[in-house]
C-alpha atoms as a PDB file:
ATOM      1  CA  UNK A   1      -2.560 -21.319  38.094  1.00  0.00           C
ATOM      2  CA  UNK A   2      -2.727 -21.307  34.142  1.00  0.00           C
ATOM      3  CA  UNK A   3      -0.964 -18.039  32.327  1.00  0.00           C
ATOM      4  CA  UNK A   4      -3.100 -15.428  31.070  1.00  0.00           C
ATOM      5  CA  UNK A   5      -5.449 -16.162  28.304  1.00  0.00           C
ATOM      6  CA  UNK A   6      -4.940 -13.943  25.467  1.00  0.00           C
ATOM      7  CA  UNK A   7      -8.508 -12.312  24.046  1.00  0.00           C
ATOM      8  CA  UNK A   8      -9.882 -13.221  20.563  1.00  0.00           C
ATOM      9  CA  UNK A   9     -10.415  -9.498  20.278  1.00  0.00           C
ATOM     10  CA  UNK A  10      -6.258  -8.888  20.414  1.00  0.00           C
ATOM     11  CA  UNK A  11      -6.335 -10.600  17.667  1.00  0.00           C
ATOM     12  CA  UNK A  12      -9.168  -9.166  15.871  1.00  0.00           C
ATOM     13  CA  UNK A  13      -7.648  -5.591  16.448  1.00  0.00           C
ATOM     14  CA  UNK A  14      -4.124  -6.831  14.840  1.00  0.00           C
ATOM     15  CA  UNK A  15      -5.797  -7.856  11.874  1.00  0.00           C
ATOM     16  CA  UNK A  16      -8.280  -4.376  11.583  1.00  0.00           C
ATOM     17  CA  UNK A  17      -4.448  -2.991  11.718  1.00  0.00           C
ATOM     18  CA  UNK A  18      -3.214  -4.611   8.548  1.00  0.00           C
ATOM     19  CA  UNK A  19      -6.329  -4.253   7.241  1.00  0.00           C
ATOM     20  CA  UNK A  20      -5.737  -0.913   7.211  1.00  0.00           C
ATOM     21  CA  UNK A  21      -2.910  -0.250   6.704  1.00  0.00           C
ATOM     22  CA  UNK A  22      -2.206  -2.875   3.627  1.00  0.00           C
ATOM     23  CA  UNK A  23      -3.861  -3.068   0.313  1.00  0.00           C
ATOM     24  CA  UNK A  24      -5.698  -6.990  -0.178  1.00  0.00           C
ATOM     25  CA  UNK A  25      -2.582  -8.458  -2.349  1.00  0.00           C
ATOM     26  CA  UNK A  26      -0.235  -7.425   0.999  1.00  0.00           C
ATOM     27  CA  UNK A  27      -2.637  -8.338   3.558  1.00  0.00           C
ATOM     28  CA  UNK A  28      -3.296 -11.550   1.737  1.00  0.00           C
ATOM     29  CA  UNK A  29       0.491 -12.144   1.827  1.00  0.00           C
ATOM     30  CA  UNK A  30       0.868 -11.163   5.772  1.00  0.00           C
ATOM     31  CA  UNK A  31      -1.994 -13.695   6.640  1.00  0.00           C
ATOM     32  CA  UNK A  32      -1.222 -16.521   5.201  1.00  0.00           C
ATOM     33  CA  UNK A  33       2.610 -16.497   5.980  1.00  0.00           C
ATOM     34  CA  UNK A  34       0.746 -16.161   9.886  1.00  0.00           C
ATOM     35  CA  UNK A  35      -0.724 -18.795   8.866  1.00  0.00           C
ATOM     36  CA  UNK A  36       2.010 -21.021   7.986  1.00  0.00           C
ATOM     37  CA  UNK A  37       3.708 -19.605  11.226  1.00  0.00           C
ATOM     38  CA  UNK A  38       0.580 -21.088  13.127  1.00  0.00           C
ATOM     39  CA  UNK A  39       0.744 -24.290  11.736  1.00  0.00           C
ATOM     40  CA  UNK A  40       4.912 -24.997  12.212  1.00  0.00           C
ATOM     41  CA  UNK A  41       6.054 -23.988   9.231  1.00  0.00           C
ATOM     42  CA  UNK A  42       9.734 -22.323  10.022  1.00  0.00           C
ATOM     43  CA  UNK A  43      10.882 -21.193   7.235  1.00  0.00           C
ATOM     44  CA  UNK A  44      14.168 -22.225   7.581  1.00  0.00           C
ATOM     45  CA  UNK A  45      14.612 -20.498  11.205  1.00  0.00           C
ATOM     46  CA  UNK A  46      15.528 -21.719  14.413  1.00  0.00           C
ATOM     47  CA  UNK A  47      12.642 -23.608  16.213  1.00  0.00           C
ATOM     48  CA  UNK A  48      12.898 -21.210  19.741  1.00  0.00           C
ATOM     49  CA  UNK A  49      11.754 -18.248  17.864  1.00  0.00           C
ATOM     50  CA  UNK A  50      14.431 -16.247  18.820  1.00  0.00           C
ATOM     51  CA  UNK A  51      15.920 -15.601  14.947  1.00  0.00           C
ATOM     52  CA  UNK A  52      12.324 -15.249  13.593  1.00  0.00           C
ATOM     53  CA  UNK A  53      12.086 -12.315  16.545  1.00  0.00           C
ATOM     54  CA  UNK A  54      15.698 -11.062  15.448  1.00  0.00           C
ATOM     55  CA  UNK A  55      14.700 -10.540  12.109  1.00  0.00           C
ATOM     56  CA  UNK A  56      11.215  -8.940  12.972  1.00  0.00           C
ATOM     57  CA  UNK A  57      13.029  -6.311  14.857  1.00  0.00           C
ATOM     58  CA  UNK A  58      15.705  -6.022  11.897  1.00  0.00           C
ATOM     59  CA  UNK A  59      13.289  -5.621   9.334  1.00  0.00           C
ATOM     60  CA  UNK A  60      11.528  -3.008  11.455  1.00  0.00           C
ATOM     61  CA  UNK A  61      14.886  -0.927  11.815  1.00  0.00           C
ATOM     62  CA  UNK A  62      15.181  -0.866   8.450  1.00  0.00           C
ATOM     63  CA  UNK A  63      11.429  -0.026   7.519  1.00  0.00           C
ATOM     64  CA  UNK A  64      11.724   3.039   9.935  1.00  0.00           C
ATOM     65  CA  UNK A  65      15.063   4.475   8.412  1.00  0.00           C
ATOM     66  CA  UNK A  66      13.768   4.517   5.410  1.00  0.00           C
ATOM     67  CA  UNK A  67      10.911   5.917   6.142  1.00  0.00           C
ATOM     68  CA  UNK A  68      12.747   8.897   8.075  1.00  0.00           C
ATOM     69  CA  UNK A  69      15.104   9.445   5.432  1.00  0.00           C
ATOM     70  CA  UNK A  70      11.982  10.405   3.233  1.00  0.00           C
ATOM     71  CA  UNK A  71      10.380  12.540   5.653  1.00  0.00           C
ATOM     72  CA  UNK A  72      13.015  14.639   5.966  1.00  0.00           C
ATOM     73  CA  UNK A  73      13.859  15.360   2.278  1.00  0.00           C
ATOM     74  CA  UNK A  74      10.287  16.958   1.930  1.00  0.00           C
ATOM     75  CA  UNK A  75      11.131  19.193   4.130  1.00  0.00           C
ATOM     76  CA  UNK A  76      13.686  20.607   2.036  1.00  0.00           C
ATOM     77  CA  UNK A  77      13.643  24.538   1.359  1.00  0.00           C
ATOM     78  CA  UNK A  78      14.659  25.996  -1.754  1.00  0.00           C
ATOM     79  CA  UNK A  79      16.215  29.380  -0.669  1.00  0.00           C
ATOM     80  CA  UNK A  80      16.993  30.683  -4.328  1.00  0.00           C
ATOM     81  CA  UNK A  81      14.028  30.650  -6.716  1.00  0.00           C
ATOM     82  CA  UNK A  82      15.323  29.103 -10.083  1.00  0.00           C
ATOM     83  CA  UNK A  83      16.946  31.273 -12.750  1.00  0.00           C
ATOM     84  CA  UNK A  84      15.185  31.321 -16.120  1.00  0.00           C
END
């Protein structure tokens, strides 16, 4: 019995979510290196995958630290009002 078939509409939903979330020049960029990734390019990682998944989760980390870092400095409270 043959795996699962993934849906053309998974797809389609990943790509409204860059879409979204990514102005044309980034969404541009995104796309095509998927496209590269599609076609074999490896970009000078291991063949299994397993160092291109490393570094997706890495990169990820990182993204959300920085992210949190700035969410919590607005919501800084000035306690003094400044002196004139």
């Amino acid at each position: 019995m043959p795996g699962k078939r993934i849906k053309r509409t998974s797809l389609e939903s990943a790509l409204e979510i860059l879409a979204n979330k990514l102005d044309s020049k980034e969404y541009s960029k995104v796309t095509s290196v998927m496209s590269m990734l599609f076609i074999g390019h490896q970009f000078d990682l291991t063949p299994d995958g397993f160092e291109f998944i490393n570094l997706a989760i890495k990169i990820k980390k990182e993204s959300h630290k920085k992210t949190f870092k700035k969410a919590l400095h607005g919501n800084v409270i000035r306690l003094k009002p400044k002196s004139s």
